[in-house]
Protein backbone atom coordinates (compact mmCIF):
# COMPACT_ATOMS: atom_id res chain seq x y z
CA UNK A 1 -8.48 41.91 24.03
CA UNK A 2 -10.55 39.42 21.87
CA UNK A 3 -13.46 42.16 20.41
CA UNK A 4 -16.68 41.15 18.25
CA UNK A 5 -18.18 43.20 16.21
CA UNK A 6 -21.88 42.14 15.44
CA UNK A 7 -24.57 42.95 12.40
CA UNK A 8 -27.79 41.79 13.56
CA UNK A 9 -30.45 40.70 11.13
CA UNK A 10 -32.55 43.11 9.57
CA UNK A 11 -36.05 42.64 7.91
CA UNK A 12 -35.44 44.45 4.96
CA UNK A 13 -33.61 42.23 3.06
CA UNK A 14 -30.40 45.20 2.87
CA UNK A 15 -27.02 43.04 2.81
CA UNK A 16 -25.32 46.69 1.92
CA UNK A 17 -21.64 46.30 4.10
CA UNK A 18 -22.03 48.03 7.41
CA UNK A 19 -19.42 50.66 7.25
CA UNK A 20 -19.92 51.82 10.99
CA UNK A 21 -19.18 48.72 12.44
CA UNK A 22 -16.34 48.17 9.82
CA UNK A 23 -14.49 51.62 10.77
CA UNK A 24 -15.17 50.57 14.20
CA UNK A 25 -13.36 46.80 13.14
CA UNK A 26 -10.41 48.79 11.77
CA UNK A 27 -9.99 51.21 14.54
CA UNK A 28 -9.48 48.48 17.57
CA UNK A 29 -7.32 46.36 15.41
CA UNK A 30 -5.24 49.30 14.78
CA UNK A 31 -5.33 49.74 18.55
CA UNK A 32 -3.25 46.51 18.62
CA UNK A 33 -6.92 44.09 19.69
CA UNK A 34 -7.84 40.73 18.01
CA UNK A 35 -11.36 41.77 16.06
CA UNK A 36 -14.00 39.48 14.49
CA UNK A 37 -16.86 40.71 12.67
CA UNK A 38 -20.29 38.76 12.31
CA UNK A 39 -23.16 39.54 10.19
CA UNK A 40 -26.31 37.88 10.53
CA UNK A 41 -27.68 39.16 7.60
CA UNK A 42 -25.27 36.56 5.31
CA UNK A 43 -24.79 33.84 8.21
CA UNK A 44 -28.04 32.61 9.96
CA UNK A 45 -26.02 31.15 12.75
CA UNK A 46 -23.72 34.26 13.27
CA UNK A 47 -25.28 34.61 16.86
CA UNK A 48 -24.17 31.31 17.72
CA UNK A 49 -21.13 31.68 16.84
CA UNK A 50 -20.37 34.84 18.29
CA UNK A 51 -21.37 32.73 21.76
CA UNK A 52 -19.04 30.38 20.95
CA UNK A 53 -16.35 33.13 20.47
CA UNK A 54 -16.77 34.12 24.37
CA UNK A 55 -15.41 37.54 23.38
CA UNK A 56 -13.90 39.97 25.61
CA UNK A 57 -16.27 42.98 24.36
CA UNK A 58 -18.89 42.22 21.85
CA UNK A 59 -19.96 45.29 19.68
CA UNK A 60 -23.98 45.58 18.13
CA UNK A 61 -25.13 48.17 15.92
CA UNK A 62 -28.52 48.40 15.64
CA UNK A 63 -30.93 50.48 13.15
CA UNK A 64 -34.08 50.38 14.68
CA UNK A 65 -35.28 47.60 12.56
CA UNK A 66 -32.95 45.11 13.96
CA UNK A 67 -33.27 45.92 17.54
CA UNK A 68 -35.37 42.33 18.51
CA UNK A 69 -32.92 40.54 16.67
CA UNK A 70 -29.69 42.75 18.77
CA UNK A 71 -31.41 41.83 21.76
CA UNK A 72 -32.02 38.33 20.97
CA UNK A 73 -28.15 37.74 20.26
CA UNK A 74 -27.32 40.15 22.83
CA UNK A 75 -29.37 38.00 25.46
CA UNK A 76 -27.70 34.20 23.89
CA UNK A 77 -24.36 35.74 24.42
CA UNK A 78 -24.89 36.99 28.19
CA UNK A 79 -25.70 33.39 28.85
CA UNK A 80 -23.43 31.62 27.00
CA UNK A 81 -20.58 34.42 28.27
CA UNK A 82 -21.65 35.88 31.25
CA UNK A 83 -18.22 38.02 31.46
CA UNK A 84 -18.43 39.81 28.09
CA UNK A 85 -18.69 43.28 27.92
CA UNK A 86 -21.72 43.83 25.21
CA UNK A 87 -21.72 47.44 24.30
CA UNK A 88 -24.14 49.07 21.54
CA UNK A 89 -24.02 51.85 19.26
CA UNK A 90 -25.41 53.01 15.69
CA UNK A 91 -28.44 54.69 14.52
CA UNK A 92 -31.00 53.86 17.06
CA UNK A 93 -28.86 53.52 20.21
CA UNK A 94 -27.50 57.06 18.76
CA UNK A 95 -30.94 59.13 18.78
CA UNK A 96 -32.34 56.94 22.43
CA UNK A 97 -29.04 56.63 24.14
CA UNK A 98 -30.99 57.02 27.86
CA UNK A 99 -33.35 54.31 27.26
CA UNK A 100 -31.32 52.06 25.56
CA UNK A 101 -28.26 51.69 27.47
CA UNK A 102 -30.71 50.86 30.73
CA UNK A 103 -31.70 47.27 28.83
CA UNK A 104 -30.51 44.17 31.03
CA UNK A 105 -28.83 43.06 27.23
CA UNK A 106 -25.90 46.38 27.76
CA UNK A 107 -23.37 47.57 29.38
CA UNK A 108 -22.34 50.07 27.54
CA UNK A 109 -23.66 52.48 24.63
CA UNK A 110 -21.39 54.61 22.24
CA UNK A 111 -23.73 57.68 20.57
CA UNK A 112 -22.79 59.15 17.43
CA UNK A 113 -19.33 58.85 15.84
CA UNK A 114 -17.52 55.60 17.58
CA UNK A 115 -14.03 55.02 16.09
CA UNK A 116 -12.09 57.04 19.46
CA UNK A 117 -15.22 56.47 21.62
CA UNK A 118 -14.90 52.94 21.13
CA UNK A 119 -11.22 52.66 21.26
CA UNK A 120 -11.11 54.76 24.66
CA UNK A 121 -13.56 51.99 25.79
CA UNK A 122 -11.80 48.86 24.80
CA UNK A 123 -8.36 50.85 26.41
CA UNK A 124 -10.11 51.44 29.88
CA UNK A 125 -11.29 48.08 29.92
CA UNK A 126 -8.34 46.64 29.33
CA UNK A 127 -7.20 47.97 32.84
CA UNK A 128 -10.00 45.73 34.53
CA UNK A 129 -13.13 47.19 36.22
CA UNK A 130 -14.23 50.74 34.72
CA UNK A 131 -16.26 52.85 37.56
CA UNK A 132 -18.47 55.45 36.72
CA UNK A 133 -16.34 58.69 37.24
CA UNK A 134 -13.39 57.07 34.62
CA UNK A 135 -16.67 55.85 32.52
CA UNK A 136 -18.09 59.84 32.10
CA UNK A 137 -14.65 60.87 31.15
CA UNK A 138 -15.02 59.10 27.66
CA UNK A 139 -16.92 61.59 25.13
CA UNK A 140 -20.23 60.01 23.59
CA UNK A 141 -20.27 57.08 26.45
CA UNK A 142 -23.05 55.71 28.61
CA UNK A 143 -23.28 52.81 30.59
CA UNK A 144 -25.82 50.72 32.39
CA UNK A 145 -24.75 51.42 36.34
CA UNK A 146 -25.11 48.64 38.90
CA UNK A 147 -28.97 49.73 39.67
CA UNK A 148 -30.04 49.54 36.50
CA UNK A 149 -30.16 53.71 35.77
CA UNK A 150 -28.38 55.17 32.95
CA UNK A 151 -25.09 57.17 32.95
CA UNK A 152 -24.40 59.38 30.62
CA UNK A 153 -20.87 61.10 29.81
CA UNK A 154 -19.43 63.81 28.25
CA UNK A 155 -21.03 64.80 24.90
CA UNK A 156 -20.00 63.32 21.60
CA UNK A 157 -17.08 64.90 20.13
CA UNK A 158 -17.32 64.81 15.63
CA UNK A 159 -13.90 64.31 14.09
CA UNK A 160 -13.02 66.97 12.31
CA UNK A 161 -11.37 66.81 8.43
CA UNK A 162 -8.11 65.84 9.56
CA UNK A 163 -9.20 63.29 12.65
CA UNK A 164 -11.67 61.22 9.15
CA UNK A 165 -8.37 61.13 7.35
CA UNK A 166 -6.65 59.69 9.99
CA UNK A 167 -9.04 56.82 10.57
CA UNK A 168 -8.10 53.46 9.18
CA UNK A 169 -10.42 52.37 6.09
CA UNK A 170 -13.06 50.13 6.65
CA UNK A 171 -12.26 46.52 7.48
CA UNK A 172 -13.93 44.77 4.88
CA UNK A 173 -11.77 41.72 5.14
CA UNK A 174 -13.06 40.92 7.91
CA UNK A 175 -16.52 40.15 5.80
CA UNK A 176 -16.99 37.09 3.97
CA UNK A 177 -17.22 39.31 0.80
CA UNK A 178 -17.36 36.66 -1.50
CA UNK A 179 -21.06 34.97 0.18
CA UNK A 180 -21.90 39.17 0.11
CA UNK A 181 -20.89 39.59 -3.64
CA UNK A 182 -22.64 35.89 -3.95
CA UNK A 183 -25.87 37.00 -2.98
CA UNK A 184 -28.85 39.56 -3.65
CA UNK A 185 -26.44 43.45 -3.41
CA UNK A 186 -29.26 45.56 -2.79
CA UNK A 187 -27.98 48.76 -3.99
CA UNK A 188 -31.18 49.53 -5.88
CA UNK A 189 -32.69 48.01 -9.04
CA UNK A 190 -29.69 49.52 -11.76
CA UNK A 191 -26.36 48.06 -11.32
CA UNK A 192 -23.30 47.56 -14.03
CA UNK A 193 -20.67 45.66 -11.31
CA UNK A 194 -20.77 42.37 -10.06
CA UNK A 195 -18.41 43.32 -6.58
CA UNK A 196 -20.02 46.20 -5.43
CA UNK A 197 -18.82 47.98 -2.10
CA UNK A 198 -19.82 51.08 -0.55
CA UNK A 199 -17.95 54.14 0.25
CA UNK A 200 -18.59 57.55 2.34
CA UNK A 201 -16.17 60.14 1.72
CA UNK A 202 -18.22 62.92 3.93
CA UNK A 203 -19.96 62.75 7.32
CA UNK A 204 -22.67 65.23 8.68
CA UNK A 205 -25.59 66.70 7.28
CA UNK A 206 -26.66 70.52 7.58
CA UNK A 207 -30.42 70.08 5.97
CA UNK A 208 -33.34 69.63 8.82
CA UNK A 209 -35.59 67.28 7.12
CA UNK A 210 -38.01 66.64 9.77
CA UNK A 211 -38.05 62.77 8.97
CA UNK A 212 -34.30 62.52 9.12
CA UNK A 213 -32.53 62.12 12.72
CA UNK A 214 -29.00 63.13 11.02
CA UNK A 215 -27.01 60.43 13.50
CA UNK A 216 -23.79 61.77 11.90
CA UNK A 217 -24.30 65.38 13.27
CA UNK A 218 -25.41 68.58 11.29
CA UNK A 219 -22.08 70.51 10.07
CA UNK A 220 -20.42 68.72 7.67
CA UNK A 221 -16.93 67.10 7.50
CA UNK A 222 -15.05 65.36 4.46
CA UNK A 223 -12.11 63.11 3.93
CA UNK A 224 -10.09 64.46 1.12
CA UNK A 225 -9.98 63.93 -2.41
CA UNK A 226 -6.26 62.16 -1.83
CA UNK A 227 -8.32 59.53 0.80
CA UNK A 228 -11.45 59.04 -1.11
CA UNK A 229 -8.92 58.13 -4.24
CA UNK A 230 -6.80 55.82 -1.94
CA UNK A 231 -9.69 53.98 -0.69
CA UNK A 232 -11.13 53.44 -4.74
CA UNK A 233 -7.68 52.29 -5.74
CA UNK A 234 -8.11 49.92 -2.31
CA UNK A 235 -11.40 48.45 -2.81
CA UNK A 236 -10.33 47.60 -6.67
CA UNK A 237 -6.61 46.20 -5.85
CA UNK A 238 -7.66 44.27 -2.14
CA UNK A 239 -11.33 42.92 -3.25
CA UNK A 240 -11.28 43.03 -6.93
CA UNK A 241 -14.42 45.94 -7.10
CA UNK A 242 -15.38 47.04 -9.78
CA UNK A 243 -18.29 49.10 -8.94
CA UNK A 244 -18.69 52.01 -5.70
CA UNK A 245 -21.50 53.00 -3.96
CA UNK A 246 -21.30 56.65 -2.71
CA UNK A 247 -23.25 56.88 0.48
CA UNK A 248 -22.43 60.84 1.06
CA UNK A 249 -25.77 62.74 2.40
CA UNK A 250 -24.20 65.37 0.00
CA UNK A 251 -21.54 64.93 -2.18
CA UNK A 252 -21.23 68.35 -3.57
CA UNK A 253 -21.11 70.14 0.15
CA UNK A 254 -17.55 71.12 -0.84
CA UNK A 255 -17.93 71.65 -4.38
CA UNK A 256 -14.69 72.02 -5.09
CA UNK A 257 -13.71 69.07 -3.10
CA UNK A 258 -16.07 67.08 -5.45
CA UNK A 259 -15.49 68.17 -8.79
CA UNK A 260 -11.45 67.21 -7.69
CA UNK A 261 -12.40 63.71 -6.90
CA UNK A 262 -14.45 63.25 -10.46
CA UNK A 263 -11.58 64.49 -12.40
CA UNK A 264 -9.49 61.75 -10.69
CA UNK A 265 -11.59 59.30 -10.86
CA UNK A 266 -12.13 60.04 -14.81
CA UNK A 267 -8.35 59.27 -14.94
CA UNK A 268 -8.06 55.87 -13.40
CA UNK A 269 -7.21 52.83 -15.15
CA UNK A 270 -9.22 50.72 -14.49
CA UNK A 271 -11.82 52.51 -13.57
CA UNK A 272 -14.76 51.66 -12.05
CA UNK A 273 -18.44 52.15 -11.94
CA UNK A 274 -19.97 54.30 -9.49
CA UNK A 275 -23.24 55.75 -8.65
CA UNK A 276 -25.20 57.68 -5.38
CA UNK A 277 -27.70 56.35 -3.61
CA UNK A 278 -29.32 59.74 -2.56
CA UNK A 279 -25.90 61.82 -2.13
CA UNK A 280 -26.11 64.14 -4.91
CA UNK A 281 -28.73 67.17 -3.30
CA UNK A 282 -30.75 68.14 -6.54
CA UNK A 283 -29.90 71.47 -6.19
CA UNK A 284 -26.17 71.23 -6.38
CA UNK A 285 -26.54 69.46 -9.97
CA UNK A 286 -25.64 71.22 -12.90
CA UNK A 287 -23.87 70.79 -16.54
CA UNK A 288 -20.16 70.67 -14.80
CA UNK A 289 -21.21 68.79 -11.97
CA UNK A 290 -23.11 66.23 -14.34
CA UNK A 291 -20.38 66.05 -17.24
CA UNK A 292 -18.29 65.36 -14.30
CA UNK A 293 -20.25 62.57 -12.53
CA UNK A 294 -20.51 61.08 -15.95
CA UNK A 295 -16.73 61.48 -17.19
CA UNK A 296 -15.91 59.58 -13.79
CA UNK A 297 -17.88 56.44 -15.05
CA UNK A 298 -21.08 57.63 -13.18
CA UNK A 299 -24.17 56.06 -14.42
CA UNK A 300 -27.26 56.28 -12.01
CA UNK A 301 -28.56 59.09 -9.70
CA UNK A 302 -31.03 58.94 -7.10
CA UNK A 303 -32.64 61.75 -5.58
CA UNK A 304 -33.99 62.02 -2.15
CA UNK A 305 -37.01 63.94 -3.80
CA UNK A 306 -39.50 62.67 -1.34
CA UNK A 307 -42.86 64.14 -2.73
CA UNK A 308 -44.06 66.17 -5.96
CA UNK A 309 -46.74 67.75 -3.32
CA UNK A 310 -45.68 71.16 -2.71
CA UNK A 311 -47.42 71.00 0.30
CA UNK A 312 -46.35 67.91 1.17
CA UNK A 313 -42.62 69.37 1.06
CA UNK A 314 -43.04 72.62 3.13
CA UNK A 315 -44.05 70.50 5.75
CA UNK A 316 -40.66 68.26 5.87
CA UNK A 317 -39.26 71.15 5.51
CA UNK A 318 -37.74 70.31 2.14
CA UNK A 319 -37.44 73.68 0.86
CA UNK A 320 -37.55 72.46 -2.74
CA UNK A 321 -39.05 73.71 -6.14
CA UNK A 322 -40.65 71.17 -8.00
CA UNK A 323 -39.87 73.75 -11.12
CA UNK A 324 -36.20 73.36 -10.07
CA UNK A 325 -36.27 69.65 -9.84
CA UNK A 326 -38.24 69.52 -13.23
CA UNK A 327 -35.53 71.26 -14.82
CA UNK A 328 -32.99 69.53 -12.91
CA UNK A 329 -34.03 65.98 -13.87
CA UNK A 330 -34.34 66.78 -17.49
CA UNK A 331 -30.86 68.01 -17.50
CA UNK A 332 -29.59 64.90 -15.76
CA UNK A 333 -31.45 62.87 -18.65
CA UNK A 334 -29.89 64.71 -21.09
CA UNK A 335 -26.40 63.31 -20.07
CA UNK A 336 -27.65 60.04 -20.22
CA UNK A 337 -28.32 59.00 -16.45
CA UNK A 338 -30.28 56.78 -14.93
CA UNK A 339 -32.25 57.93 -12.61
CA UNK A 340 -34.20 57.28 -9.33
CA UNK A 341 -36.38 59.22 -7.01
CA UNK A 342 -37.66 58.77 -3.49
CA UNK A 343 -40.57 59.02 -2.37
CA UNK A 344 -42.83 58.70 1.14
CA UNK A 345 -46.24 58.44 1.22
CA UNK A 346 -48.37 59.11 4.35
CA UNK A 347 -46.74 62.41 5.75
CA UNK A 348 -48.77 64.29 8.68
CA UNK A 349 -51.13 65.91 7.27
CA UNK A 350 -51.14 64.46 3.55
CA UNK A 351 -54.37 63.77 1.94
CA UNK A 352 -54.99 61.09 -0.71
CA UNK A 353 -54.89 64.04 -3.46
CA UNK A 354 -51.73 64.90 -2.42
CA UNK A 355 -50.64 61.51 -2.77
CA UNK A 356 -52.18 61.45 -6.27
CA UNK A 357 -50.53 64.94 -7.12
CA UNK A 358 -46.89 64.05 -6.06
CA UNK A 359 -47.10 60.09 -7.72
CA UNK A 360 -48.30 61.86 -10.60
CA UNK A 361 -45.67 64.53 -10.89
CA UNK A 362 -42.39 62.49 -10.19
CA UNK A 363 -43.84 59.97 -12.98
CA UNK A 364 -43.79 62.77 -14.81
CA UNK A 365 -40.29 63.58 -14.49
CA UNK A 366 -39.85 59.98 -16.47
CA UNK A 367 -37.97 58.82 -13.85
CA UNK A 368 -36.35 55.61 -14.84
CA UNK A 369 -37.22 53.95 -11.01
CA UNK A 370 -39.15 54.56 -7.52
CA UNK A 371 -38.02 54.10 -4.29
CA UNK A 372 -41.73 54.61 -2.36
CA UNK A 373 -42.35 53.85 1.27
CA UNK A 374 -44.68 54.84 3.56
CA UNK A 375 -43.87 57.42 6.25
CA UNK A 376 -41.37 55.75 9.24
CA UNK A 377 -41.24 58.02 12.33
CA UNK A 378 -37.54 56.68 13.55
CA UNK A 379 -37.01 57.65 17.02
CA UNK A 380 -34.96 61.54 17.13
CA UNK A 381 -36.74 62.79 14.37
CA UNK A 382 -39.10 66.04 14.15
CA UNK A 383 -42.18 64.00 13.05
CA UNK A 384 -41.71 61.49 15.73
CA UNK A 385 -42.44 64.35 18.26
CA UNK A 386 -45.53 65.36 16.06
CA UNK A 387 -46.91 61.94 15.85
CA UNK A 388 -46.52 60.61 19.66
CA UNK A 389 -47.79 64.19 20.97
CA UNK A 390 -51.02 64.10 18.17
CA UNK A 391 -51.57 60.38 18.78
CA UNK A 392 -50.73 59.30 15.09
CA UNK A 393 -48.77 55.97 16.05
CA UNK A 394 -50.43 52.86 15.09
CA UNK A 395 -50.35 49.93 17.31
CA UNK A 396 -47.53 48.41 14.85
CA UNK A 397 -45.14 51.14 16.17
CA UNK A 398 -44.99 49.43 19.32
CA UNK A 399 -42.71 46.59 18.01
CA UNK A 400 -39.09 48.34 17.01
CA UNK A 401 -39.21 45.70 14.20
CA UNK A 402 -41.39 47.19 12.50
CA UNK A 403 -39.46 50.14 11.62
CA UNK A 404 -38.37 49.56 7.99
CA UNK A 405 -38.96 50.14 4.33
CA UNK A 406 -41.31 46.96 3.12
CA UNK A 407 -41.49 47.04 -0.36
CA UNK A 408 -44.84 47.12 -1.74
CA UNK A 409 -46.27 45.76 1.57
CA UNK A 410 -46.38 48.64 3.96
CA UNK A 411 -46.53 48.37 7.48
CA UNK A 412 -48.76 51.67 8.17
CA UNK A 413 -46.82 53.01 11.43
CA UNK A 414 -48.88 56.02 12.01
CA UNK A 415 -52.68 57.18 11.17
CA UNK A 416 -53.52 60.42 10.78
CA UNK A 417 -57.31 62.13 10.27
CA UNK A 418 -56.57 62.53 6.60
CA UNK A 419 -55.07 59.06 5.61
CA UNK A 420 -55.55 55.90 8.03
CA UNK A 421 -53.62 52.84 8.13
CA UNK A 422 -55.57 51.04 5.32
CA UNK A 423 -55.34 54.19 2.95
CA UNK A 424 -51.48 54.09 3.44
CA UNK A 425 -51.61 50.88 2.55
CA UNK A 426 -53.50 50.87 -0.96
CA UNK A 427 -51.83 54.18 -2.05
CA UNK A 428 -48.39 52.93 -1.67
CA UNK A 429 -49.12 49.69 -3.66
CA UNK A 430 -51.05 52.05 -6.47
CA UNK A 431 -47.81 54.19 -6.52
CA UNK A 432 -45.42 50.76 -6.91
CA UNK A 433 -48.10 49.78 -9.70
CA UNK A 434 -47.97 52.59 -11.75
CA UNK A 435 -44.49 53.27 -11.76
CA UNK A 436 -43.33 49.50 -12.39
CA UNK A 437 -46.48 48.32 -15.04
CA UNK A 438 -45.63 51.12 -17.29
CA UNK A 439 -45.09 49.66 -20.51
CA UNK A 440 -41.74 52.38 -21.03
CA UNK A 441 -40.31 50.48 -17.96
CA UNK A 442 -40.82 46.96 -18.47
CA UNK A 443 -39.52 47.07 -21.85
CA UNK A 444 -36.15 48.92 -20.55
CA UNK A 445 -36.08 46.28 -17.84
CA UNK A 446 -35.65 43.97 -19.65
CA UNK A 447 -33.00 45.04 -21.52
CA UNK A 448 -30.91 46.12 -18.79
CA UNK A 449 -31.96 44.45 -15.65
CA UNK A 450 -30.63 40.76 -15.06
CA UNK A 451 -33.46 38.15 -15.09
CA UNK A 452 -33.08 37.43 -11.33
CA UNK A 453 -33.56 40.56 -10.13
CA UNK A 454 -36.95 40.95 -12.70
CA UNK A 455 -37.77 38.21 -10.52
CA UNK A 456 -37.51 39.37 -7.44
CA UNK A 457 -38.72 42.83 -8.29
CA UNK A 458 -41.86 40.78 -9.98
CA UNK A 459 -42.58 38.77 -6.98
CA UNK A 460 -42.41 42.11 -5.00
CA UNK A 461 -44.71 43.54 -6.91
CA UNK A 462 -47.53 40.81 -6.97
CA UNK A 463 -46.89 39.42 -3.67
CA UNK A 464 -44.99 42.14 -1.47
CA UNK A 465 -42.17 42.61 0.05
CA UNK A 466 -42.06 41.93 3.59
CA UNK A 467 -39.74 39.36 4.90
CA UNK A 468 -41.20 37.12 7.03
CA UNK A 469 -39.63 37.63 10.40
């Protein structure tokens, strides 16, 4: 069968490789189909040519940011192609399967893991027509039925250890890397590499966050050290990388497990840079673990920190103490990291002093950058619940679109009686100012920061960073 594989546009300027619909790329072509991949986000007329393409199945994933843009392509293609199968999956399809799979745009809707799902799929259709009864055979399926209600299947069933190894790697030839390594990599402000590429070595998260929907499941399952090593040596022999972005919720879930994959990473020649986005748990790090990191060319950590408001954290149910993390972050600068902390502003129940308290704090911690966003309640999360059933959702939560990190120019999705939309608004850009004007920062920048991305970051910071959509 002739299978696309579309990345719709996303407002918030992230060009980061989409390794869900790239595992998904790998597993039908291993499956013996003909696969194309299109990303919108590096090819403005992507849509159109996926109409031209007149594919047997066309695959979108879709964070909730990029949902008007899915549908948009979703509804070119159903003219253009009226006998393509258009099936969706990822985040947001993955936490509101029900209501999703019921738009006129699908016909199908994979939830949660989607390598066998997805496969199964393309198999059955292969045979011609697939009814209902052979549809809700197929584990983590729904479809769209003739009356417009939604079917749903048999629950999603999470590879195991083994069933991640056996998956083939990520397709990423089926990118047009170079335009990607071309253009803005948005794998936070640090960077040492020039072709960056992103790897997850471990699926599932077991922490309950209440802002996090966990699409990937709660227990935990890893690839082993002997994959995670094949796929480095890969991505630096196939597509000349020279940096890796861990995208692990926790590395260090299988401590063992982790420390093996350092040590053999330390021993590579070449080796390459490497760094975590927000995979290394705060709590996990200490001296071995951060001689490791650093051994294995390691150079930048980010922590999904969140808050320095005590407060603020018991009620995401963080279960973190900001003694710990003081500690931990001064240990982590003693071995010479870089290194980055999260954190959301506007949390149910948050006051402006507690905004004030945890800015003040994570400054404190000298951080070397800030990730800071205002609160998003993404659909299949704990504090969605609390905000639609205490009326906190602003009328800008009514447009999916909205549902992404703006830099510097919030878009306030929810009001509560202790911060409205407007106090969200001027907290979050105080926060950016005071942790980008300080005079510690700039003159670091500078030194280590290439002028193009001062630029951007600059122009962020006076003008914002929404992209116009």
């Amino acid at each position: 069968m002739k299978v696309a594989l579309f990345q719709p546009s996303i407002p918030d300027r992230n060009t980061v490789p989409p390794l869900g619909l790239l595992y998904l790329a790998a597993a039908a072509r291993a499956a013996g189909h003909e696969v194309r991949v299109f990303d919108e986000r590096l090819d403005a007329s992507a849509a159109r040519r996926l109409c031209r393409a007149a594919p047997d199945v066309a695959g979108f994933t879709v964070v909730t940011a990029a949902v008007p843009s899915a549908l948009r392509a979703a509804r070119a293609l159903r003219q253009a192609s009226p006998r393509t199968r258009i099936v969706f999956g990822g985040p947001h399809a993955t936490a509101l399967p029900a209501e999703t799979v019921v738009l006129p745009e699908a016909d199908y809707l994979i939830a949660g893991e989607g390598e066998r799902t997805f496969t199964a799929l393309l198999r059955a259709l292969d045979g011609g027509a697939l009814p209902a009864e052979a549809a809700g055979k197929i584990p983590g399926l729904w479809w769209r039925a003739p009356d417009g209600a939604a079917g749903g299947g048999a629950e999603t069933r999470w590879l195991d250890n083994a069933g991640l190894d056996a998956l083939a790697p990520p397709a990423f030839d089926l990118m047009d890397l170079e335009a990607y390594f071309a253009g803005p990599q948005e794998h936070g402000l640090w960077q040492k590499g020039r072709r960056i590429l992103p790897l997850i070595g471990s699926r599932g998260c077991p922490y309950t966050c209440t802002f996090c929907c966990r699409v990937m499941g709660n227990r935990p399952r890893c690839h082993s050290a002997d994959w995670v090593l094949a796929e480095v040596r890969r991505l630096q022999r196939d597509f000349g990388v020279d940096e890796v972005y861990f995208e692990d919720d926790d590395f260090f879930v299988n401590r063992a497990r982790g420390l093996e994959i350092l040590g053999r990473l330390a021993a590579l020649a070449p080796r390459p840079h490497f760094k975590f986005s927000n995979g290394v748990r705060i709590e996990r790090v200490d001296r071995e673990a951060l001689r490791a990191i650093r051994d294995a060319g390691g150079y930048t950590l980010s922590f999904g920190l969140e808050s320095g408001c005590a407060e603020t954290l018991r009620r995401m149910r963080k279960r973190m103490d900001l003694g710990m993390v003081r500690e931990k972050v001064a240990l982590a600068r003693e071995y010479g990291f870089r290194i980055g902390a999260n954190c959301i502003i506007g949390y149910p129940g948050e006051t402006a002093d507690d905004v004030r308290e945890s800015v003040n704090f994570l400054l404190g911690l000298k951080v070397d950058s800030m990730a800071i966003v205002n609160l998003v309640p993404f659909p299949g999360t704990e504090v969605r619940r609390l905000c639609e059933e205490n009326g906190y959702l602003t009328p800008e939560a009514a447009d999916w679109g909205n549902y992404y990190f703006a830099i510097n120019a919030p878009i306030p999705l929810i009001a509560t009686p202790q911060l409205g939309a407007e106090d969200v608004r001027r907290l979050v850009r105080w926060a950016y100012r005071r942790a980008y004007l300080r005079p510690g920062f700039a003159a670091r920048a500078l030194r280590e920061v290439s002028p193009r991305r001062l630029l951007r970051g600059a122009g962020m910071l006076l003008f914002g960073g929404r992209k116009p959509r």
